[in-house]
Protein backbone atom coordinates (compact mmCIF):
# COMPACT_ATOMS: atom_id res chain seq x y z
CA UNK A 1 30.58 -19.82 11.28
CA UNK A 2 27.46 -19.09 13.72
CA UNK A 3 24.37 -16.90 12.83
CA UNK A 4 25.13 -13.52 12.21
CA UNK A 5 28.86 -13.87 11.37
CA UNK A 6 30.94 -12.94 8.31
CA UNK A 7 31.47 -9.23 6.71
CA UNK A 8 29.05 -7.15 7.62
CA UNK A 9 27.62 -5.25 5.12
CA UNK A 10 24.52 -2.85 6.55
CA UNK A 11 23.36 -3.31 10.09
CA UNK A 12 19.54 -1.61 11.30
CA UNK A 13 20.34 -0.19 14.64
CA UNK A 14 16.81 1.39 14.07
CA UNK A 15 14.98 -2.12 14.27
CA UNK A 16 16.44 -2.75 17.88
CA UNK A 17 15.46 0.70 18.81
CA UNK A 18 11.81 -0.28 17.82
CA UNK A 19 11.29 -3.78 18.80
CA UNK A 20 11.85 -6.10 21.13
CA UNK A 21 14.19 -9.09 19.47
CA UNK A 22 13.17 -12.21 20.60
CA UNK A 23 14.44 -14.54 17.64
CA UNK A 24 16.45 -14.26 14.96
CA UNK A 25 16.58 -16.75 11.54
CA UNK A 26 19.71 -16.98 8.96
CA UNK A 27 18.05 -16.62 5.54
CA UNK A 28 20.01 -16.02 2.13
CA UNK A 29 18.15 -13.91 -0.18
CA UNK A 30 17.91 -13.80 -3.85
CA UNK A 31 19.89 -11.10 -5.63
CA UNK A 32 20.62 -10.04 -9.65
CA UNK A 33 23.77 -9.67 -10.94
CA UNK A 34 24.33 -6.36 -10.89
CA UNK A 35 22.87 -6.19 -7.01
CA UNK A 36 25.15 -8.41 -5.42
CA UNK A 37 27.99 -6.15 -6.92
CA UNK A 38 26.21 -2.95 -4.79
CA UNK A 39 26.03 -5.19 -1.72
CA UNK A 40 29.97 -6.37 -1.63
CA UNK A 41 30.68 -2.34 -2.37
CA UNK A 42 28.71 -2.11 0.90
CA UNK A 43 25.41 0.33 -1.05
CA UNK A 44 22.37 -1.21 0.94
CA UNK A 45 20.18 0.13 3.79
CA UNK A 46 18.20 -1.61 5.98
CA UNK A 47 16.33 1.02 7.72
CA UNK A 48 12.94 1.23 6.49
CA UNK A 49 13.15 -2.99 5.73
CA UNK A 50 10.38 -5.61 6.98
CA UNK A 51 9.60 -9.16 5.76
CA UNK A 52 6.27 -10.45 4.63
CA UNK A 53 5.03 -14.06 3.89
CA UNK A 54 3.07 -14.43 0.57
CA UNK A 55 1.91 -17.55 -0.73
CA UNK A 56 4.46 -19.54 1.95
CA UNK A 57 7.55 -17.16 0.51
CA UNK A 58 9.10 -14.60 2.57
CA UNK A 59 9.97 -11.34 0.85
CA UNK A 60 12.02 -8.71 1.68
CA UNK A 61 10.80 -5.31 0.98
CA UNK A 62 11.68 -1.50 1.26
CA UNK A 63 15.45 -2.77 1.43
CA UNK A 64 17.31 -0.18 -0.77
CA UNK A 65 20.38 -1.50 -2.40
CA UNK A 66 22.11 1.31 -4.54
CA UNK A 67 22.40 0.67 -8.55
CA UNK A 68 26.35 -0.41 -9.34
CA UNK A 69 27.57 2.51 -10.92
CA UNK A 70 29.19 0.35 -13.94
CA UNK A 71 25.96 -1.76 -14.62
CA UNK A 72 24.57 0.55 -17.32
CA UNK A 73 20.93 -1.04 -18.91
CA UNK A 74 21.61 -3.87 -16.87
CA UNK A 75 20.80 -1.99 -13.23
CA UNK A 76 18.05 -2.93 -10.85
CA UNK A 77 15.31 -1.42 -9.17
CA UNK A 78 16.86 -0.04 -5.89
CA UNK A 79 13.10 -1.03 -3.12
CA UNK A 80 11.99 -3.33 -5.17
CA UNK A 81 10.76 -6.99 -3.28
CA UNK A 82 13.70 -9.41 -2.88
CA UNK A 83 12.59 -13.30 -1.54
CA UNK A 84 14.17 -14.81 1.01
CA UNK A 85 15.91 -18.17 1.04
CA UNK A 86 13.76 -20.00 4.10
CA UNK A 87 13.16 -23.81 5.07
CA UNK A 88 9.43 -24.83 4.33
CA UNK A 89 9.48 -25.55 8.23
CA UNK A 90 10.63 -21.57 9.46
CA UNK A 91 8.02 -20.14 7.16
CA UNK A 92 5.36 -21.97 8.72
CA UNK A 93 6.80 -21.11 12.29
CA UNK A 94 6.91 -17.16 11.10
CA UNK A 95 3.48 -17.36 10.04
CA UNK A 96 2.28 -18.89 13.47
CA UNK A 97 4.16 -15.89 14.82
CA UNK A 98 3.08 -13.28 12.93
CA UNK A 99 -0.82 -13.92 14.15
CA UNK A 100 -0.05 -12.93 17.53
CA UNK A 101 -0.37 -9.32 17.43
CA UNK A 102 2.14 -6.71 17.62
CA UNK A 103 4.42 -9.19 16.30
CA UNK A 104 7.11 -8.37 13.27
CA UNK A 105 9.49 -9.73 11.33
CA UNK A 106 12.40 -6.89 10.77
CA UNK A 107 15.75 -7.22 9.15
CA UNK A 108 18.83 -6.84 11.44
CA UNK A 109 22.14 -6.95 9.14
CA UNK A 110 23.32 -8.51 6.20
CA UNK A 111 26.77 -10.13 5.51
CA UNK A 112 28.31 -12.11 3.46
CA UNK A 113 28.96 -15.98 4.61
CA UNK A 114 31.25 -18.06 2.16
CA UNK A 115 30.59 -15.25 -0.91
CA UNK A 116 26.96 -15.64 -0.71
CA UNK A 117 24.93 -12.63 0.78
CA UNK A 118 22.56 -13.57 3.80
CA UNK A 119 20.09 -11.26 5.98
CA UNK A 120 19.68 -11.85 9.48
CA UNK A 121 15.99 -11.41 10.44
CA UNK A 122 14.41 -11.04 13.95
CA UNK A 123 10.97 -11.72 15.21
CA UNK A 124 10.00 -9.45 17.60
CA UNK A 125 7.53 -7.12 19.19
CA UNK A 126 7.11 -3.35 18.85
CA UNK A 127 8.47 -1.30 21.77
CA UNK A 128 6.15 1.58 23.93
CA UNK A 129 7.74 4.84 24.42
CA UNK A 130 8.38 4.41 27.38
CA UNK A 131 10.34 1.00 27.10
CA UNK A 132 12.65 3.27 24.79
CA UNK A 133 12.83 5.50 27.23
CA UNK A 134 14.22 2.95 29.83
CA UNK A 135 16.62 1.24 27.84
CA UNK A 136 18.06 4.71 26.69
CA UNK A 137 18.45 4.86 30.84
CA UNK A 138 20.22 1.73 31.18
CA UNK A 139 22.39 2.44 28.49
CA UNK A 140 23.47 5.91 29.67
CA UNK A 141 24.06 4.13 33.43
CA UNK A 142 26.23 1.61 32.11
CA UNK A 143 27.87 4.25 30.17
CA UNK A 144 28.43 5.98 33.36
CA UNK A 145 29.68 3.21 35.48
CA UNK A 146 32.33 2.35 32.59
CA UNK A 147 33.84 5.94 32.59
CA UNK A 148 33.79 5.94 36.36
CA UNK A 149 35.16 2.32 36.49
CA UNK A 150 37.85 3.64 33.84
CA UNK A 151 38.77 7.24 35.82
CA UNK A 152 39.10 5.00 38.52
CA UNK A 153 41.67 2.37 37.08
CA UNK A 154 44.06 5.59 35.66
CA UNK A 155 45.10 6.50 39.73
C-alpha cells in the first residue's frame, strides 16, 4: 500500500483550504487503549490539528478523538498531545522546514494501514485570501465544464 491508503478514518478538508500542500510524510502515532477503539469507531477530528517538534519528537496536538463510550475509568483525555512515530532523518528535515516562515506542518487524514492507525501530515504554506478565492474559481469552472460536458453527452 502507498502513502495515504487504507480506511480512512477523519480527513481535514479545512487544512487544504488553508495551505498550500507541498509534501506530505506517513507517520504512525502513539495511541492508548481505549483511543484506538474511538479511532476504528471512526470518533476523531482533525480540524483544529497541527504538529510541533519538541526535543527532536513530533507531537500531534488539538486532535480530538472522542472517549469510547464502554471504557469507563479507563478513558482518555479527548486534545490531549499524541507523538508521532517519525524517522530521526524526517524530523530533522521538518525542522529545516519549519524555519522558513509561513511554513506548517498540518494533519491531512488518518487511516488505518495493516490494523495500526497512521496520520498523514503535510508541509505546507499558509494561503492569502485571495489564493482561496481563486481556487474556489477554478473549482466552480471545472464544475461547470463537467455538467456542460455531461448535458452534452445525454443528446
Amino acid at each position: 500500500m502507498g502513502k495515504g491508503q487504507g480506511k480512512v478514518i477523519a480527513v481535514n478538508k479545512k487544512a487544504n483550504h488553508d495551505f498550500a500542500i507541498e509534501e506530505t510524510i506517513e507517520a504512525g502515532i502513539v495511541l492508548q487503549g481505549t483511543e484506538i477503539k474511538s479511532v476504528r469507531n471512526g470518533k476523531v477530528q482533525l480540524r483544529d490539528a497541527f504538529v510541533l517538534i519538541r526535543n527532536n519528537e513530533a507531537w500531534i496536538s488539538n486532535m480530538h478523538i472522542s472517549p469510547y463510550e464502554q471504557g469507563n475509568r479507563y478513558n482518555h483525555d479527548p486534545i490531549r498531545s499524541r507523538k508521532l512515530l517519525l524517522h530521526r532523518k524526517q524530523i530533522s528535515t521538518l525542522v529545516g522546514q519549519i524555519k522558513e516562515q509561513g511554513v506548517a506542518i498540518v494533519p491531512l487524514k488518518m487511516y488505518l494501514k495493516d490494523g495500526f492507525a497512521k496520520v498523514l501530515i503535510g508541509v505546507g504554506k499558509g494561503k492569502k485570501l485571495y489564493d482561496k478565492r481563486d481556487d474556489l474559481k477554478k473549482k466552480e469552472a471545472k464544475r461547470e465544464m463537467e455538467r456542460a460536458f455531461k448535458a452534452k453527452q445525454q443528446y
